[in-house]
PDB file of N, CA and C in Angstrom:
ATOM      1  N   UNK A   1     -29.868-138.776 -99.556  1.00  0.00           N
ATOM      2  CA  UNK A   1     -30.454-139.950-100.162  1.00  0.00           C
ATOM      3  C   UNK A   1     -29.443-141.043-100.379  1.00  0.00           C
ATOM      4  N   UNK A   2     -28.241-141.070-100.462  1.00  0.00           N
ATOM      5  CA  UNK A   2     -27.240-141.737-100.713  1.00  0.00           C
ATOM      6  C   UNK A   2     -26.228-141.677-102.140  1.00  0.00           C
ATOM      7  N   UNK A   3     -25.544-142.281-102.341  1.00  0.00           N
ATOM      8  CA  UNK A   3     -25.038-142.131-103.383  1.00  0.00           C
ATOM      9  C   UNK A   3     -25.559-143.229-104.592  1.00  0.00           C
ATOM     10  N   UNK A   4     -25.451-143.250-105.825  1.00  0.00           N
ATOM     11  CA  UNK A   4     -26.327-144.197-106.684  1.00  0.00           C
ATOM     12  C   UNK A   4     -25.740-145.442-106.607  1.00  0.00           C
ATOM     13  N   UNK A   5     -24.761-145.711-106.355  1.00  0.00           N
ATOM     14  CA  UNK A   5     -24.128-147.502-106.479  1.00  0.00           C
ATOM     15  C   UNK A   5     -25.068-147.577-105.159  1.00  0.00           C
ATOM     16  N   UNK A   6     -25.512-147.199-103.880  1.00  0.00           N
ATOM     17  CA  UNK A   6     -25.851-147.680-102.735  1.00  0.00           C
ATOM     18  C   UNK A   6     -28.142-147.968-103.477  1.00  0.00           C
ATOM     19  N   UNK A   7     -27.795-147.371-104.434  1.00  0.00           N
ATOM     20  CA  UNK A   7     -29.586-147.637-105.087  1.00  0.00           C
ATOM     21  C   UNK A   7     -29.362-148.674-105.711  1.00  0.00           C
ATOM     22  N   UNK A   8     -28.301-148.196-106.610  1.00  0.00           N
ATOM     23  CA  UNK A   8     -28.456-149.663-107.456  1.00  0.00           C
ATOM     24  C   UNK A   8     -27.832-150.780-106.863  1.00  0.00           C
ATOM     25  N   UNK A   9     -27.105-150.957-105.680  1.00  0.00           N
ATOM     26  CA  UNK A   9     -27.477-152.279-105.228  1.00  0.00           C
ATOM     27  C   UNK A   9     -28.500-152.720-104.184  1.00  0.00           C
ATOM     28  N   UNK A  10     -28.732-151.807-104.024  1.00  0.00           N
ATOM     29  CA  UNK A  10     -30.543-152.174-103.229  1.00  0.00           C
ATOM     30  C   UNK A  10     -31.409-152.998-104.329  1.00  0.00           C
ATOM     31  N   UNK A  11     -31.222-152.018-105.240  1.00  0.00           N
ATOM     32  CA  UNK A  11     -32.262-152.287-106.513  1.00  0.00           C
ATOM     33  C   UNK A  11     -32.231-154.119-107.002  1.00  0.00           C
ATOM     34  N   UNK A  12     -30.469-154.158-107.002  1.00  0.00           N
ATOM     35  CA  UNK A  12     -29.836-155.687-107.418  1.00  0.00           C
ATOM     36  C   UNK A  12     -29.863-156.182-106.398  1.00  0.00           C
ATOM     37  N   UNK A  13     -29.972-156.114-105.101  1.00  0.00           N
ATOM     38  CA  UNK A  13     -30.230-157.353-104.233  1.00  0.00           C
ATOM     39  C   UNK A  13     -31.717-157.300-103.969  1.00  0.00           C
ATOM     40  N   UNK A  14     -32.716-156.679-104.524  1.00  0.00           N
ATOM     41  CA  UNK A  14     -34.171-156.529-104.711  1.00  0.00           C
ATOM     42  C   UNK A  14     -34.593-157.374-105.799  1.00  0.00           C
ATOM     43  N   UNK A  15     -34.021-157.354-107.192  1.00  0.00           N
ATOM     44  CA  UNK A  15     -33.784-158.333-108.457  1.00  0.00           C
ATOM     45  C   UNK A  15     -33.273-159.791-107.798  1.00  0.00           C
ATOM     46  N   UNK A  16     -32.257-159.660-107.540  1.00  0.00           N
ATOM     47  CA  UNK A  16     -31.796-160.971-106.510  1.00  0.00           C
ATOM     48  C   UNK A  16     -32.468-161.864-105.947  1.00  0.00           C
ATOM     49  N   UNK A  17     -32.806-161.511-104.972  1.00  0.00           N
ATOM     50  CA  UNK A  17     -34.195-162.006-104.365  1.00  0.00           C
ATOM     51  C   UNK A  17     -35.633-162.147-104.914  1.00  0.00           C
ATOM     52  N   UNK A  18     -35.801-161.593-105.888  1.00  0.00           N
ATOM     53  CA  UNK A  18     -36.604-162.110-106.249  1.00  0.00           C
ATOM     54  C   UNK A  18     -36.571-163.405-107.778  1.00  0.00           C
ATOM     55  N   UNK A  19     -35.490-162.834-108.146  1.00  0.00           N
ATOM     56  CA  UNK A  19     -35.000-164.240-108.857  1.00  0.00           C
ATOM     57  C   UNK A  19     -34.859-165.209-108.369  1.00  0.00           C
ATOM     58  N   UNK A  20     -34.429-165.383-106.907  1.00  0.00           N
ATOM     59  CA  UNK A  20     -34.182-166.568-106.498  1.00  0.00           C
ATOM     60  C   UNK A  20     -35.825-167.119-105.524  1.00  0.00           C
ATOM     61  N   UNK A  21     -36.556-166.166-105.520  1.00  0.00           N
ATOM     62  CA  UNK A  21     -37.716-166.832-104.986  1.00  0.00           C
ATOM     63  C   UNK A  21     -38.230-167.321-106.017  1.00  0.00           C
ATOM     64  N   UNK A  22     -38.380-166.905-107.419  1.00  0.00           N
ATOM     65  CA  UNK A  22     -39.002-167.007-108.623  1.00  0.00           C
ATOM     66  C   UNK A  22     -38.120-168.833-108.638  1.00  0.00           C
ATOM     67  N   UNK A  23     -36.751-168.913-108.485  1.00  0.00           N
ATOM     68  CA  UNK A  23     -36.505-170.387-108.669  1.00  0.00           C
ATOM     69  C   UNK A  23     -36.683-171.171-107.759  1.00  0.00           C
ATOM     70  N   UNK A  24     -36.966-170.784-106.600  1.00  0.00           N
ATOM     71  CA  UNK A  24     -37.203-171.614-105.534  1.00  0.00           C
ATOM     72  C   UNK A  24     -38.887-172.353-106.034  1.00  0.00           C
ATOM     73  N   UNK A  25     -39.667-171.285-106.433  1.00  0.00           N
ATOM     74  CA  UNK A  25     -41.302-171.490-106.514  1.00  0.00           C
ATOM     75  C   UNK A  25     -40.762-172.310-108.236  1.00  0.00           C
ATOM     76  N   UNK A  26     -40.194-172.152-108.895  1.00  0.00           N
ATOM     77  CA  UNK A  26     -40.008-173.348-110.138  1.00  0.00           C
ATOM     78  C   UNK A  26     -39.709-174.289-109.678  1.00  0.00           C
ATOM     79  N   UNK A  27     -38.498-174.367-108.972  1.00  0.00           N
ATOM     80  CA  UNK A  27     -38.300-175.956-108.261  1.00  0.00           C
ATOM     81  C   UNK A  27     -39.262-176.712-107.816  1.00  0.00           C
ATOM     82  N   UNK A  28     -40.442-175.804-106.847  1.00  0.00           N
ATOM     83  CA  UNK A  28     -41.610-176.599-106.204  1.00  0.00           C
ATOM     84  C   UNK A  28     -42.170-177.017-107.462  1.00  0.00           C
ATOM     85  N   UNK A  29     -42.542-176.658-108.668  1.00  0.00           N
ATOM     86  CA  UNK A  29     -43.373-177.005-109.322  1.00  0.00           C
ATOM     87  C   UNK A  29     -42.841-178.155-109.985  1.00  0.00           C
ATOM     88  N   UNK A  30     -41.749-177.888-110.304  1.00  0.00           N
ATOM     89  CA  UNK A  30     -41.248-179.456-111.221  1.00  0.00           C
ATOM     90  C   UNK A  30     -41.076-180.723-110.059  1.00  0.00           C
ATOM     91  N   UNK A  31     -40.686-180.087-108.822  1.00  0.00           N
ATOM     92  CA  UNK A  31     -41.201-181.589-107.544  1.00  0.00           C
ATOM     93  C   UNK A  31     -42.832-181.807-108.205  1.00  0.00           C
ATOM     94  N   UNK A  32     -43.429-181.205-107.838  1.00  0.00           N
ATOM     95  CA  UNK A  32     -44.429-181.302-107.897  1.00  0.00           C
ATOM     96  C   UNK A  32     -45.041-182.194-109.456  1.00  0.00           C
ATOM     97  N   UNK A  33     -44.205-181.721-110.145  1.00  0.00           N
ATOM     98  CA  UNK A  33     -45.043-182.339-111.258  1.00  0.00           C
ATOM     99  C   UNK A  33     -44.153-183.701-111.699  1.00  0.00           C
ATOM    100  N   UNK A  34     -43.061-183.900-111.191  1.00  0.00           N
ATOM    101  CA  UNK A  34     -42.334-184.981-110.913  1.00  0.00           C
ATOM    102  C   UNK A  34     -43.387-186.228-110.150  1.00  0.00           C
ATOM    103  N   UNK A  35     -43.615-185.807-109.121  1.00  0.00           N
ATOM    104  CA  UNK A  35     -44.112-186.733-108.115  1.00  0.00           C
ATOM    105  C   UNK A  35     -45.706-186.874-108.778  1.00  0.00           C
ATOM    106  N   UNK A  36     -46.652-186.358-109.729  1.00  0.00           N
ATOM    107  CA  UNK A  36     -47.713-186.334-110.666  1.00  0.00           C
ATOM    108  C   UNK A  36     -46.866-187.722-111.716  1.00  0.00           C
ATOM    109  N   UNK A  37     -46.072-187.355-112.253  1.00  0.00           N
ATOM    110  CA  UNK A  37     -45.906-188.407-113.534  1.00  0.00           C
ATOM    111  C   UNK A  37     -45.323-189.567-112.918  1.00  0.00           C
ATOM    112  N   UNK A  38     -44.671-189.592-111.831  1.00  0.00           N
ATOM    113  CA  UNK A  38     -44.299-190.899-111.179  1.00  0.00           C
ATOM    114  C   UNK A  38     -45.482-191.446-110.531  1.00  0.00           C
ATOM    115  N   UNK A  39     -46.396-190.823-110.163  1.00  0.00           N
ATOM    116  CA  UNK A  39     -47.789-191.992-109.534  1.00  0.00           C
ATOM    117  C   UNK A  39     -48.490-191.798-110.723  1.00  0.00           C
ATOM    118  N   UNK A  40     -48.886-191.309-112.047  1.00  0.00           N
ATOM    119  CA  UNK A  40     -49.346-191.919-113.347  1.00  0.00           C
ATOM    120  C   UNK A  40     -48.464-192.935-113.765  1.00  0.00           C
ATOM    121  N   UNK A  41     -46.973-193.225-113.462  1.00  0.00           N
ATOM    122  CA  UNK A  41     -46.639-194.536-113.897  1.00  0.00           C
ATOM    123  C   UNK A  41     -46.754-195.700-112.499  1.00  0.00           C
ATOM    124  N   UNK A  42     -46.717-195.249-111.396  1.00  0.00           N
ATOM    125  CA  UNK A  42     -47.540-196.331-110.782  1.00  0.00           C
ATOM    126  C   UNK A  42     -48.661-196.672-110.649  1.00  0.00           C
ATOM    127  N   UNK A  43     -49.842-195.882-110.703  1.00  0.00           N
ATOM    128  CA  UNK A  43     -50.960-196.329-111.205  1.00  0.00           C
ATOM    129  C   UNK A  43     -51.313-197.212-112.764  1.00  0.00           C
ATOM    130  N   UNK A  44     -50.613-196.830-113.508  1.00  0.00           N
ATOM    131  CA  UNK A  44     -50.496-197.880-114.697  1.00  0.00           C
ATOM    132  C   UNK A  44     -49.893-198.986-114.346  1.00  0.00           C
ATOM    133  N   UNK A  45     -48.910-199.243-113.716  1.00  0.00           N
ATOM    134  CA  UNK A  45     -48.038-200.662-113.497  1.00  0.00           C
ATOM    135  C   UNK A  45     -48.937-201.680-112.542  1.00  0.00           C
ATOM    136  N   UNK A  46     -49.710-200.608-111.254  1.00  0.00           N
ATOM    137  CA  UNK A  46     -50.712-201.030-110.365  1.00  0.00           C
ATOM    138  C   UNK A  46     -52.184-201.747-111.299  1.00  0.00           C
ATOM    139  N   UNK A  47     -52.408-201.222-112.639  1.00  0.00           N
ATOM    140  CA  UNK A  47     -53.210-200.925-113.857  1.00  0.00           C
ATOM    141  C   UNK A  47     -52.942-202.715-114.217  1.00  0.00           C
ATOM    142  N   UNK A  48     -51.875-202.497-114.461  1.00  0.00           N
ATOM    143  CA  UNK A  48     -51.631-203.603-115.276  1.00  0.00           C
ATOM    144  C   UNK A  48     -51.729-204.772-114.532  1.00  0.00           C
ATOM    145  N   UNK A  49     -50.751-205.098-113.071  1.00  0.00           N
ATOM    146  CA  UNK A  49     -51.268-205.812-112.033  1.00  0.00           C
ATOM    147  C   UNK A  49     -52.628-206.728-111.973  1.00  0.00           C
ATOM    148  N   UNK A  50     -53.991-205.523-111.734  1.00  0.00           N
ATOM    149  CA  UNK A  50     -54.769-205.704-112.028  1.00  0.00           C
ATOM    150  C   UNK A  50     -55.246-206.648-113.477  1.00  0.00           C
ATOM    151  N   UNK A  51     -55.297-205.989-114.431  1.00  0.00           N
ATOM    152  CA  UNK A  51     -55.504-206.290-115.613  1.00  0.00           C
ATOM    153  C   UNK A  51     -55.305-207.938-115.900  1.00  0.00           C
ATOM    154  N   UNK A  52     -53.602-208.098-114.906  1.00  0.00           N
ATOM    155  CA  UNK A  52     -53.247-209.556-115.308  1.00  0.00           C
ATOM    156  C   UNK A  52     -54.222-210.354-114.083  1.00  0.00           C
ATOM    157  N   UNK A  53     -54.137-210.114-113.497  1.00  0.00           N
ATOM    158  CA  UNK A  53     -55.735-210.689-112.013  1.00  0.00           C
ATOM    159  C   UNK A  53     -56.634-210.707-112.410  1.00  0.00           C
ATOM    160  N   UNK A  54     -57.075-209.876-113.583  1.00  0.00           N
ATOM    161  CA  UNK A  54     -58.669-209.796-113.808  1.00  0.00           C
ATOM    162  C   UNK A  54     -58.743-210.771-115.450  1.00  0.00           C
ATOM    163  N   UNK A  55     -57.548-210.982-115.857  1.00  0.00           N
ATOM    164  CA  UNK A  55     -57.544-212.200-116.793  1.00  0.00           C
ATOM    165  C   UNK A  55     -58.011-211.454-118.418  1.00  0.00           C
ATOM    166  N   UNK A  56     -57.700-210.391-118.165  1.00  0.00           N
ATOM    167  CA  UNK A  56     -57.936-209.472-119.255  1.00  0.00           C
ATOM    168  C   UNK A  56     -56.615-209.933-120.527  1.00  0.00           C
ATOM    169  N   UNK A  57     -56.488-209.192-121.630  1.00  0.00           N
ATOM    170  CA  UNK A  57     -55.658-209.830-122.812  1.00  0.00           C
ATOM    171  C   UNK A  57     -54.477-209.232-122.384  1.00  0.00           C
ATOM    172  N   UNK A  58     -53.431-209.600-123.029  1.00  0.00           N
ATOM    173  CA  UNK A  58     -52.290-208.998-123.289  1.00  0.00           C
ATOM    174  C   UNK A  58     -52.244-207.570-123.888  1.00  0.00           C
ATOM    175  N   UNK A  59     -53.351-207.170-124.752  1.00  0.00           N
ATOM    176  CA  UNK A  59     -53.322-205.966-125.108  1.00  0.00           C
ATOM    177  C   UNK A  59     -53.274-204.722-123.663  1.00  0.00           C
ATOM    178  N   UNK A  60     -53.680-205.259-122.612  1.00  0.00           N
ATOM    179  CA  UNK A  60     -53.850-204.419-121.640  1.00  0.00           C
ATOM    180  C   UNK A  60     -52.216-204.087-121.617  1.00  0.00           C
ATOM    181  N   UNK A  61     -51.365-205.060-120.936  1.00  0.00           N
ATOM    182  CA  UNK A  61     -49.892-204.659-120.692  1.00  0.00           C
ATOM    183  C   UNK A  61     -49.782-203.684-122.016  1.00  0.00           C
ATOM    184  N   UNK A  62     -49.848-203.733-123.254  1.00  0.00           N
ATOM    185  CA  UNK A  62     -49.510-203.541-124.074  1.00  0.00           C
ATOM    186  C   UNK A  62     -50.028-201.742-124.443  1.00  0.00           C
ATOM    187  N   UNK A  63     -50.986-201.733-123.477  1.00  0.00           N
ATOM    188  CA  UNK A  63     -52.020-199.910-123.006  1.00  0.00           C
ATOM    189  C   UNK A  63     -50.748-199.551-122.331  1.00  0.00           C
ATOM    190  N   UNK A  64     -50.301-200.297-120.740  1.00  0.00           N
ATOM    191  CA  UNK A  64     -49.830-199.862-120.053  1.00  0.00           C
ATOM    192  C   UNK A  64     -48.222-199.646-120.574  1.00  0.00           C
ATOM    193  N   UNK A  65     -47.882-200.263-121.398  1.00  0.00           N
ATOM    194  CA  UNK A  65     -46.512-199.764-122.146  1.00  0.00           C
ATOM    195  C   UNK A  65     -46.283-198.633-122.832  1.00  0.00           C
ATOM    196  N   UNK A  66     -47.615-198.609-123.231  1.00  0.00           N
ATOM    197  CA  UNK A  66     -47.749-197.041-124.348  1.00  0.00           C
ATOM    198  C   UNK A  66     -47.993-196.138-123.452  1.00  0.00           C
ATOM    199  N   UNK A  67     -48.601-196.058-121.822  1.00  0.00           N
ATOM    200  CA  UNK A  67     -48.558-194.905-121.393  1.00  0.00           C
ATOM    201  C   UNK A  67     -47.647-194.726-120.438  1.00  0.00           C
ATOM    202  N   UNK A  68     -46.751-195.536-120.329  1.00  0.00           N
ATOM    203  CA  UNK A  68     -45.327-195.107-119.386  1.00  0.00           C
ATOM    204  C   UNK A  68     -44.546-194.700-120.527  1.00  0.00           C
ATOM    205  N   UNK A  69     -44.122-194.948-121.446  1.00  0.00           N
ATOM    206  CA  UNK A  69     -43.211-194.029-122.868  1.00  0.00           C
ATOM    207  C   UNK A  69     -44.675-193.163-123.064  1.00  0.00           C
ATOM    208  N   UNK A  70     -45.367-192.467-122.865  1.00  0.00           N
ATOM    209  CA  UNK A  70     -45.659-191.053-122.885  1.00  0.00           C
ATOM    210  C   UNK A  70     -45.594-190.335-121.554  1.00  0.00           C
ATOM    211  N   UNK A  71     -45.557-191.042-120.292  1.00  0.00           N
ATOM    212  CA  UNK A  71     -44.993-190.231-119.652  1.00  0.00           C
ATOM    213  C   UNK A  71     -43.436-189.834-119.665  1.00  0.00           C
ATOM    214  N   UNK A  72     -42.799-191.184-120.008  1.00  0.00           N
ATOM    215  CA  UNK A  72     -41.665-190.652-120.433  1.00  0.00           C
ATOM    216  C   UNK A  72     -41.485-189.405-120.876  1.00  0.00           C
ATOM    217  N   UNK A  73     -41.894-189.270-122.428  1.00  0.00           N
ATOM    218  CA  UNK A  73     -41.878-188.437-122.874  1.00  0.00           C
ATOM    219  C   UNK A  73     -42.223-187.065-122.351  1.00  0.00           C
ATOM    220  N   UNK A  74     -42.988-186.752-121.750  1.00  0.00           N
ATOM    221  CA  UNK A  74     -43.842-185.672-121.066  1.00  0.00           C
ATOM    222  C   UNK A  74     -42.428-185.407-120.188  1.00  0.00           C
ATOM    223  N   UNK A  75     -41.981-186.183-119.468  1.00  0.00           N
ATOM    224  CA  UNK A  75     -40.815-185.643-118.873  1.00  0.00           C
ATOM    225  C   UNK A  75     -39.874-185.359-119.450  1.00  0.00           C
ATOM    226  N   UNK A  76     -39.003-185.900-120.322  1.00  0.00           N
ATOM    227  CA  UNK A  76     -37.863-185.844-121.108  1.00  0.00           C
ATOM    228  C   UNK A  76     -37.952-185.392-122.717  1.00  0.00           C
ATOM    229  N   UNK A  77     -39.286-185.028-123.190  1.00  0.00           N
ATOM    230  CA  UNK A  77     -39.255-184.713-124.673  1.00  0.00           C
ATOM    231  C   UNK A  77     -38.224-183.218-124.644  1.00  0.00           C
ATOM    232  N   UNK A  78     -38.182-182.901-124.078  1.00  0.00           N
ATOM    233  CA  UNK A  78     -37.297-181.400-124.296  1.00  0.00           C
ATOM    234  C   UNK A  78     -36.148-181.882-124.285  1.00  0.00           C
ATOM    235  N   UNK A  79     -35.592-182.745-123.847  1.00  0.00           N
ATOM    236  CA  UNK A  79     -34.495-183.347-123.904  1.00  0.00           C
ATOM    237  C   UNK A  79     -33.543-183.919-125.157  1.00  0.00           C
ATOM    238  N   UNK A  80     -34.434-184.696-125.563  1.00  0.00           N
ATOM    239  CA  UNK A  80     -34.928-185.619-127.018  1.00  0.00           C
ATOM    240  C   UNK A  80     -34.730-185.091-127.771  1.00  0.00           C
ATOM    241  N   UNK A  81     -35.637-183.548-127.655  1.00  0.00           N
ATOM    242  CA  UNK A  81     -35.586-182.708-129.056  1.00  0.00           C
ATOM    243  C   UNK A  81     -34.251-181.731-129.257  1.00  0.00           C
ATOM    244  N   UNK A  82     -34.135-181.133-127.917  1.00  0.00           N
ATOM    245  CA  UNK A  82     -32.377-180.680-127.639  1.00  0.00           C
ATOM    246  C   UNK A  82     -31.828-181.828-128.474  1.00  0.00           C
ATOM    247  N   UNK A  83     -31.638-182.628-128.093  1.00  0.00           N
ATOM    248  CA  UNK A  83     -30.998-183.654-128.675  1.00  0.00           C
ATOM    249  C   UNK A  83     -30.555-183.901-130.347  1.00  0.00           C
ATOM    250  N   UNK A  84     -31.801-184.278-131.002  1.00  0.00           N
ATOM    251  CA  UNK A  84     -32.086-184.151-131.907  1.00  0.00           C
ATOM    252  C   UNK A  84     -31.457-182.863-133.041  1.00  0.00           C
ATOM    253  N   UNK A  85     -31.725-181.791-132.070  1.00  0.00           N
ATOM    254  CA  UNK A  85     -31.795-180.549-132.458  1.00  0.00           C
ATOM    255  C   UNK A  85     -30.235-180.560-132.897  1.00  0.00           C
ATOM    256  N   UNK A  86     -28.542-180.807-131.924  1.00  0.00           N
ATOM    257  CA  UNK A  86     -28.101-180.778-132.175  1.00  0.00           C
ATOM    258  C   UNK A  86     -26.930-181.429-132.175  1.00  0.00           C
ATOM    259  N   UNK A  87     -28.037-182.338-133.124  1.00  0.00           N
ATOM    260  CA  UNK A  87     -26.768-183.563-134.122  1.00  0.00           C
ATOM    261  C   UNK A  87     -27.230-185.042-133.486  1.00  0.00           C
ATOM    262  N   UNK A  88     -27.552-185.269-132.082  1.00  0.00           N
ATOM    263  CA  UNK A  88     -27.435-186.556-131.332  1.00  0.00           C
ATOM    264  C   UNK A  88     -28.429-187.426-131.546  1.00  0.00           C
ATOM    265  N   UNK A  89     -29.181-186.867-132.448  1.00  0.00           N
ATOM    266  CA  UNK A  89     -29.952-188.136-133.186  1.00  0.00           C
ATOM    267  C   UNK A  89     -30.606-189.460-132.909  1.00  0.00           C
ATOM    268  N   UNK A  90     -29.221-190.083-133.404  1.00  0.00           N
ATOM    269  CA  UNK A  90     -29.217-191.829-133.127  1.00  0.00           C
ATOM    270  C   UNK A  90     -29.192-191.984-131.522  1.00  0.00           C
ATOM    271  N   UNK A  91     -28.429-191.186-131.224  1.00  0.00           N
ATOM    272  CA  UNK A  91     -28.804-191.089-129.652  1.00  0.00           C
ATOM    273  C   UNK A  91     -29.908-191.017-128.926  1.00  0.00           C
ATOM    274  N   UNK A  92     -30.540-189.895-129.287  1.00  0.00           N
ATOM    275  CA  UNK A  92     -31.860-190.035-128.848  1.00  0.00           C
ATOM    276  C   UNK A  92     -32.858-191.135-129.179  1.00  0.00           C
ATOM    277  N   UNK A  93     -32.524-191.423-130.686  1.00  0.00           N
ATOM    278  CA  UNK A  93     -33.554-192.391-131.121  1.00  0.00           C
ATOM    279  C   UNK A  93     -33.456-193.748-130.100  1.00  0.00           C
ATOM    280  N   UNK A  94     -31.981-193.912-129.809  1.00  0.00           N
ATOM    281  CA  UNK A  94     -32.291-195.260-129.274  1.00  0.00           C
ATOM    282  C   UNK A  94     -32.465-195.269-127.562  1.00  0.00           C
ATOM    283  N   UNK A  95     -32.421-193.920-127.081  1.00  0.00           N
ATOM    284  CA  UNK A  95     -32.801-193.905-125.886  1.00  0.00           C
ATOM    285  C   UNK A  95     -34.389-194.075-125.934  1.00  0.00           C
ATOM    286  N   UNK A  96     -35.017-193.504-126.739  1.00  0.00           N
ATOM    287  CA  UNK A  96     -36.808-193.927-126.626  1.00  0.00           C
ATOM    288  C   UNK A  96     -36.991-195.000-127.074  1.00  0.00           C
ATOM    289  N   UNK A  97     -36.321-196.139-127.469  1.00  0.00           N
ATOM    290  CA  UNK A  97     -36.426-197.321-128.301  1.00  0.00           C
ATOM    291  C   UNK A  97     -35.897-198.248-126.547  1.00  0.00           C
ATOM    292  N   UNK A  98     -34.895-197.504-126.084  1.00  0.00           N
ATOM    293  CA  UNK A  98     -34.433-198.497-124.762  1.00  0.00           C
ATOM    294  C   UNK A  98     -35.648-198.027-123.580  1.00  0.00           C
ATOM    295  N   UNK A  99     -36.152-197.028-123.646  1.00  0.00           N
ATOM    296  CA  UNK A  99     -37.220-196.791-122.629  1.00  0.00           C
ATOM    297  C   UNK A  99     -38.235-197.449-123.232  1.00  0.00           C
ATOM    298  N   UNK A 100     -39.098-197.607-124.312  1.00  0.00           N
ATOM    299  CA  UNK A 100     -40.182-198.253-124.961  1.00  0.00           C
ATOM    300  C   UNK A 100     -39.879-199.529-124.468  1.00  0.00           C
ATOM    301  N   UNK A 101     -38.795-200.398-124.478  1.00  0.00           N
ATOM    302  CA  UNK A 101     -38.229-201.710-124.054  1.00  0.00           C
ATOM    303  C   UNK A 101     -38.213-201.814-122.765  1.00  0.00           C
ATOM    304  N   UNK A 102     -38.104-200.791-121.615  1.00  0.00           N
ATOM    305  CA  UNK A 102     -38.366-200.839-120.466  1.00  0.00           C
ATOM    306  C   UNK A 102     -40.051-200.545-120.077  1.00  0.00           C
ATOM    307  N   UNK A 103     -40.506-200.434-121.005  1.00  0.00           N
ATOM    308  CA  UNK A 103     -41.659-200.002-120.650  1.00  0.00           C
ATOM    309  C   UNK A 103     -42.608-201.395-120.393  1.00  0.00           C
ATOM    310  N   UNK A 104     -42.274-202.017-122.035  1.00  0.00           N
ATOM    311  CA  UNK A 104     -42.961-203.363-121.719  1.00  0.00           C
ATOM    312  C   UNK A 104     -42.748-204.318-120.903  1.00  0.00           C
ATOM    313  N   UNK A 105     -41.088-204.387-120.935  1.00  0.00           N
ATOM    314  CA  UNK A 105     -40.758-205.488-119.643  1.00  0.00           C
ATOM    315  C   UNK A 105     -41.756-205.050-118.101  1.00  0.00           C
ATOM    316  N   UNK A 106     -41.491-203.916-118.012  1.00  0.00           N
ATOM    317  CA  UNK A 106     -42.085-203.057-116.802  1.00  0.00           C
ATOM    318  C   UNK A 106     -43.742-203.677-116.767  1.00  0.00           C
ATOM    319  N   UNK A 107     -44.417-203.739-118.040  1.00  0.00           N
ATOM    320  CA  UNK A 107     -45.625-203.379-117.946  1.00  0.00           C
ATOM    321  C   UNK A 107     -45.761-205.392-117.892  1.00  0.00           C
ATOM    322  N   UNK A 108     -44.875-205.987-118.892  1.00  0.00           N
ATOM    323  CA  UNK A 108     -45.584-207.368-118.694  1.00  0.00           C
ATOM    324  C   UNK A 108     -45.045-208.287-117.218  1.00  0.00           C
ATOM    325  N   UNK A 109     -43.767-207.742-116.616  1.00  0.00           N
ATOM    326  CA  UNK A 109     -43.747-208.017-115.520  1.00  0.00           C
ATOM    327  C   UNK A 109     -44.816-208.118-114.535  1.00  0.00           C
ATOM    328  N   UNK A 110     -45.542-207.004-114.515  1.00  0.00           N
ATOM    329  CA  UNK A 110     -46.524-206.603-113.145  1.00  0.00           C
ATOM    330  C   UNK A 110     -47.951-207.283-114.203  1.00  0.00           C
ATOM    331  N   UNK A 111     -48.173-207.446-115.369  1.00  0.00           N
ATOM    332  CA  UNK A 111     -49.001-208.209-115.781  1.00  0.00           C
ATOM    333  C   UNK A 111     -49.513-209.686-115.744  1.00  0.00           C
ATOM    334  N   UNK A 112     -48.122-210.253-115.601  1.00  0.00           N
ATOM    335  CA  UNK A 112     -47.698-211.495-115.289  1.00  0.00           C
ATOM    336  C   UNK A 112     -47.352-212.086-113.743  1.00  0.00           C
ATOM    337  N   UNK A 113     -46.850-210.731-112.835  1.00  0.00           N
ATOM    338  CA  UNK A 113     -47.465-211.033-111.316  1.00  0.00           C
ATOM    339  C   UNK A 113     -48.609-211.390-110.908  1.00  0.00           C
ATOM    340  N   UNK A 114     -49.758-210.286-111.543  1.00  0.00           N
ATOM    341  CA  UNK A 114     -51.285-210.527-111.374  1.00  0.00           C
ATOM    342  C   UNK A 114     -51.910-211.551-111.587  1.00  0.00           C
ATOM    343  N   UNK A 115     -50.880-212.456-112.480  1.00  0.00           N
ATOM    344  CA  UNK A 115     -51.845-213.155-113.209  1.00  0.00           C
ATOM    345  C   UNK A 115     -51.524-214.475-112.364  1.00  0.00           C
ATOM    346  N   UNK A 116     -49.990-214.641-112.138  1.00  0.00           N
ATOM    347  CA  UNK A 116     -49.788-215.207-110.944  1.00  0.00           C
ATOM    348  C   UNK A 116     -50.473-215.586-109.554  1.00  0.00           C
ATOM    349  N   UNK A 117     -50.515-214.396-109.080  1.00  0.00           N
ATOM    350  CA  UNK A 117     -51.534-214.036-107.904  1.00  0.00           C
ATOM    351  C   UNK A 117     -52.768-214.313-108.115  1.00  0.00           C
ATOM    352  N   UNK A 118     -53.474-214.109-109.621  1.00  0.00           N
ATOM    353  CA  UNK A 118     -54.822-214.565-109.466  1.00  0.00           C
ATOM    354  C   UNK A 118     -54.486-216.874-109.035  1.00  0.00           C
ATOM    355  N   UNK A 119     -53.131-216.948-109.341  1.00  0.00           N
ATOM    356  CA  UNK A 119     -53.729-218.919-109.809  1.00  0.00           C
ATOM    357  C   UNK A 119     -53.445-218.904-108.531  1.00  0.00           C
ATOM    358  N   UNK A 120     -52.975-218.304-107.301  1.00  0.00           N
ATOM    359  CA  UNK A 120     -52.630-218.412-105.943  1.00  0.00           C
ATOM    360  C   UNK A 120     -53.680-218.563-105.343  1.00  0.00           C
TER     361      UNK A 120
END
C-alpha cells in the first residue's frame, strides 16, 4: 500500500487542489459581483443623464448620489469597518465623506450633461 507520508501527501495535494479550486471559483464570484456593482453605478450615472434631459429636479442627481455611496459601500464596508475596528477611524470617516463628494460631483456632472444635451 505504500508507506504513510506517500498517503498523506496524496491526501495534501488532494486538500491542495481543492483549496485552490475553491479560490479560483471565489475569485469568479467577486469578478462577477464586481462587474454587477459597476453597471449599478453606470446605470445610475446613465439615470441621472437622463433625469437631467428629461428636466426633472435636482433631487434626482441627488437619488443618484445616494446610490453610488451605497454601492460604494456594498463594496468596501468591510473595509471601513476593519478600519474602524482598529483605531483608523478618522480615516475611514473621511474616506466615505471623500467618496460621498465624488459621488455628487459624479452624479451632477452627468445631470448637467443631460440637461445640456436636452438645450442642443
Amino acid at each position: 500500500m505504500g508507506s504513510p507520508h506517500v498517503r498523506g501527501m496524496t491526501r495534501f495535494s488532494k486538500k491542495t487542489e481543492s483549496v485552490s479550486a475553491c479560490a479560483a471559483a471565489a475569485s469568479d464570484v467577486r469578478v462577477a459581483a464586481e462587474r454587477v456593482h459597476s453597471m449599478l453605478a453606470y446605470s445610475a450615472l446613465f439615470g441621472s443623464a437622463l433625469s437631467g434631459y428629461a428636466g426633472l429636479g435636482l433631487w434626482a442627481a441627488a437619488l443618484v448620489a445616494a446610490v453610488l455611496v451605497a454601492v460604494s459601500q456594498i463594496q468596501y464596508g468591510g473595509i471601513y469597518k476593519r478600519a474602524a475596528e482598529t483605531g483608523y477611524l478618522d480615516m475611514a470617516q473621511s474616506t466615505l465623506l471623500q467618496s460621498f463628494g465624488n459621488a455628487i460631483v459624479a452624479s451632477g456632472v452627468c445631470y448637467a450633461g443631460g440637461w445640456l444635451f436636452r438645450l442642443l
